[in-house]
PDB file of N, CA and C in Angstrom:
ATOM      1  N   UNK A   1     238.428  14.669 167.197  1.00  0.00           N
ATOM      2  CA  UNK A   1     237.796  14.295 165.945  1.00  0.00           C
ATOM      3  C   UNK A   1     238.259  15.281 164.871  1.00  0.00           C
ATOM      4  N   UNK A   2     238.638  14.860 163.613  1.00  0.00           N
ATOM      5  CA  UNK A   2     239.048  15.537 162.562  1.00  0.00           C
ATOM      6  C   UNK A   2     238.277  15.812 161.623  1.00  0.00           C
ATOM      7  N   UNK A   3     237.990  16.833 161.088  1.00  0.00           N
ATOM      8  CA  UNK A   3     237.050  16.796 160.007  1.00  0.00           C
ATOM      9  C   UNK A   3     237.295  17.497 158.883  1.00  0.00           C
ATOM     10  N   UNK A   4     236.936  17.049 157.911  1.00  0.00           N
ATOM     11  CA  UNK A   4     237.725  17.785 156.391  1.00  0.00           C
ATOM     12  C   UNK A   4     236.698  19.015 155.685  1.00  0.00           C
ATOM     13  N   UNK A   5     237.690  20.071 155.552  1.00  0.00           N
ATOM     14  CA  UNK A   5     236.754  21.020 155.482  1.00  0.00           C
ATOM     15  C   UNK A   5     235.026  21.246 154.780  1.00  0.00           C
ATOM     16  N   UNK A   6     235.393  20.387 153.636  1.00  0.00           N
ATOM     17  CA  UNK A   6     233.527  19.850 153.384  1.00  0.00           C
ATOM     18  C   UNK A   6     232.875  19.199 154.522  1.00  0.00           C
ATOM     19  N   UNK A   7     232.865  18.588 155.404  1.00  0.00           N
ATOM     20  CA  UNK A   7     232.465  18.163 156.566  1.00  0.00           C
ATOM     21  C   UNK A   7     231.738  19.274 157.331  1.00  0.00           C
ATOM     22  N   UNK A   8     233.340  19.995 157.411  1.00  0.00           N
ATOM     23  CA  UNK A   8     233.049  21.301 158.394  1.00  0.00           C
ATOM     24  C   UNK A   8     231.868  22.129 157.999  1.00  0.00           C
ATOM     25  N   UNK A   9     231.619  22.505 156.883  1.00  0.00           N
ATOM     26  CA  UNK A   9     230.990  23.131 156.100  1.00  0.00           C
ATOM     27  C   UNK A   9     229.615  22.764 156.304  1.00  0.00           C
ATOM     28  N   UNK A  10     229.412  21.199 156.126  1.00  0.00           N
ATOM     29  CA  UNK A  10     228.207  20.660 156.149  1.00  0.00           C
ATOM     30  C   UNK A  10     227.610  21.219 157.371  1.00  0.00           C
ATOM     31  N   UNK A  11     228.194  20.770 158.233  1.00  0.00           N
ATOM     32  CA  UNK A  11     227.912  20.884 159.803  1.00  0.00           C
ATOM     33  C   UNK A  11     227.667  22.293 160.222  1.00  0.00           C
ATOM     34  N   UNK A  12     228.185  23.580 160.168  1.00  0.00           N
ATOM     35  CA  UNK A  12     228.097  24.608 160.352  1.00  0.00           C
ATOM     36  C   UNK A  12     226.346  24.905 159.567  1.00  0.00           C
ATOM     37  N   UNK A  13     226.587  24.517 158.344  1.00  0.00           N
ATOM     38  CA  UNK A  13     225.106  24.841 157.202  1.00  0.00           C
ATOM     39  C   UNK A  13     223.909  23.821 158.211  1.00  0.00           C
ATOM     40  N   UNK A  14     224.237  22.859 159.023  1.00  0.00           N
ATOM     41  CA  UNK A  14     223.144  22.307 159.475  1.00  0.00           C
ATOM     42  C   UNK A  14     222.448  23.306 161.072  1.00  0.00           C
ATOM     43  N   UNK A  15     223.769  23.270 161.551  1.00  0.00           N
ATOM     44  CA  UNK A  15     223.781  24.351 162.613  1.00  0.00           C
ATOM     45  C   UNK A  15     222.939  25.709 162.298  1.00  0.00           C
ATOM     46  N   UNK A  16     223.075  26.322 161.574  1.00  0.00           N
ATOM     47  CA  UNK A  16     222.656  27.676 161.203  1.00  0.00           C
ATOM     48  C   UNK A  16     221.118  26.948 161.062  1.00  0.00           C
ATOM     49  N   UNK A  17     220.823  26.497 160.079  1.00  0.00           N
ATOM     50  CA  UNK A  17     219.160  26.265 159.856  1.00  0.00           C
ATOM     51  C   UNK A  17     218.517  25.959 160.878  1.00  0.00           C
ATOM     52  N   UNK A  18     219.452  25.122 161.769  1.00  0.00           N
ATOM     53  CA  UNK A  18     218.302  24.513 163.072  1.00  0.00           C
ATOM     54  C   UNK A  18     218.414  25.326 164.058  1.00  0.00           C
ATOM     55  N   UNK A  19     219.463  26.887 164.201  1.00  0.00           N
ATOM     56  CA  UNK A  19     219.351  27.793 164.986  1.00  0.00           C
ATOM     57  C   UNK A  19     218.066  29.025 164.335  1.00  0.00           C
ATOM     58  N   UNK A  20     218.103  28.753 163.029  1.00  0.00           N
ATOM     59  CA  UNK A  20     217.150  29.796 162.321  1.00  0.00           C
ATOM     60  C   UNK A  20     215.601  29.243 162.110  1.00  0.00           C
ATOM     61  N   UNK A  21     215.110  27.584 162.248  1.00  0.00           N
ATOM     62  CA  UNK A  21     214.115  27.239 162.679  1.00  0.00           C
ATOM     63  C   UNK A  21     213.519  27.447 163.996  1.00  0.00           C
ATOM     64  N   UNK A  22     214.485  27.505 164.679  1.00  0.00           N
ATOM     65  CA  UNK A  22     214.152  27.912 166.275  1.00  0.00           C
ATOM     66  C   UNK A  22     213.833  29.371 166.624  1.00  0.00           C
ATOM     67  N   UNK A  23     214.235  30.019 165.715  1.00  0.00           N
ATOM     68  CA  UNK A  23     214.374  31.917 165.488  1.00  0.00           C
ATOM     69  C   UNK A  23     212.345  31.795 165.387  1.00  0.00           C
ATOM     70  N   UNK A  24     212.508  30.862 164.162  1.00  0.00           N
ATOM     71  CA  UNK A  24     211.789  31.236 163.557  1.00  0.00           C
ATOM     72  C   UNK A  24     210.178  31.109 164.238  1.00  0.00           C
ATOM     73  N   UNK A  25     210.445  29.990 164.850  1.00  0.00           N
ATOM     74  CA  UNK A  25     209.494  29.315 165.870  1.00  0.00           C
ATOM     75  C   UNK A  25     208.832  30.511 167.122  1.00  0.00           C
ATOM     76  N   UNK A  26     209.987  30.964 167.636  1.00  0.00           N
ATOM     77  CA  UNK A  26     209.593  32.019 168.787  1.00  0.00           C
ATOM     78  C   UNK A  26     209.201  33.495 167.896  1.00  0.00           C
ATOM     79  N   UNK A  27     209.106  33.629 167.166  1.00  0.00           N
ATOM     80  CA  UNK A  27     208.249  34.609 166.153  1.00  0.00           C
ATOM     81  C   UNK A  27     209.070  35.746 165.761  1.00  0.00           C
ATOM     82  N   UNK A  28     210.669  35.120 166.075  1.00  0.00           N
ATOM     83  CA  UNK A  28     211.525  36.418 165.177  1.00  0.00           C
ATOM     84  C   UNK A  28     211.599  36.429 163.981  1.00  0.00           C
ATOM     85  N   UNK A  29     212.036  37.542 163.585  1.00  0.00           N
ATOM     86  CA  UNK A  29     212.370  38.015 162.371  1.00  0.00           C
ATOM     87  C   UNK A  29     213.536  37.642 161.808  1.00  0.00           C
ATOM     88  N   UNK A  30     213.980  37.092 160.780  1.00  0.00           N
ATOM     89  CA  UNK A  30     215.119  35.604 160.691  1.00  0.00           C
ATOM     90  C   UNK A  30     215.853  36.932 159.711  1.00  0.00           C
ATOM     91  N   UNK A  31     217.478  36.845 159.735  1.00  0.00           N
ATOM     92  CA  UNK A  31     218.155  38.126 158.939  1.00  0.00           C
ATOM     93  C   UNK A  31     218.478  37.109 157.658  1.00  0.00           C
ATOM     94  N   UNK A  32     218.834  37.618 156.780  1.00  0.00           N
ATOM     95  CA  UNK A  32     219.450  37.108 155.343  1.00  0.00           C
ATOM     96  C   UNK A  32     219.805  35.560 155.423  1.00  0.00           C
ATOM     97  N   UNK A  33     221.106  35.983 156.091  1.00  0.00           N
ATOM     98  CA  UNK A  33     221.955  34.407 155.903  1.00  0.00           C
ATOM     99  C   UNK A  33     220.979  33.378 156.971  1.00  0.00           C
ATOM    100  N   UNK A  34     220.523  33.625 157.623  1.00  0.00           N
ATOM    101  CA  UNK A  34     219.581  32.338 158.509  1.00  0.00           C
ATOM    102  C   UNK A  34     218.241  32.483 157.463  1.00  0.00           C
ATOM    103  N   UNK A  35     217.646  32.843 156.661  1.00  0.00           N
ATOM    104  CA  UNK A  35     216.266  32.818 155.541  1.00  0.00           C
ATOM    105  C   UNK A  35     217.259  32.156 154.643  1.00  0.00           C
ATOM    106  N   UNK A  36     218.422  31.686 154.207  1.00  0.00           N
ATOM    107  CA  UNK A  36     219.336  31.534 153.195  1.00  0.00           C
ATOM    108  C   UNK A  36     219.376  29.733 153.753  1.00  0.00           C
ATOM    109  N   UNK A  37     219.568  29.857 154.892  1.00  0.00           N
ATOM    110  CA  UNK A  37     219.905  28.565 155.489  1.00  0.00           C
ATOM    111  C   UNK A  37     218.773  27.594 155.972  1.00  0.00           C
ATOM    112  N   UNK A  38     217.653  28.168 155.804  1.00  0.00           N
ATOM    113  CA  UNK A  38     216.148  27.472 155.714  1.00  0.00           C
ATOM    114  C   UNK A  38     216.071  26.774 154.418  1.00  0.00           C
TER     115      UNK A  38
END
């Protein structure tokens, strides 16, 4: 699958938030760029 770098972009920015909702869930402390990506 090919994807054009706005794509890529999207996808990575969706990735990060739904790894930093999950941070956030188990009661860590979320660093800059994952509070950025909420």
């Amino acid at each position: 699958m090919h994807l054009t770098p706005r794509e890529t972009e999207k996808l990575m920015l969706h990735y990060a938030g739904e790894l930093a909702r999950k941070r956030k869930e188990r009661g860590l402390k979320l660093n800059y760029p994952e509070a950025v990506a909420l």
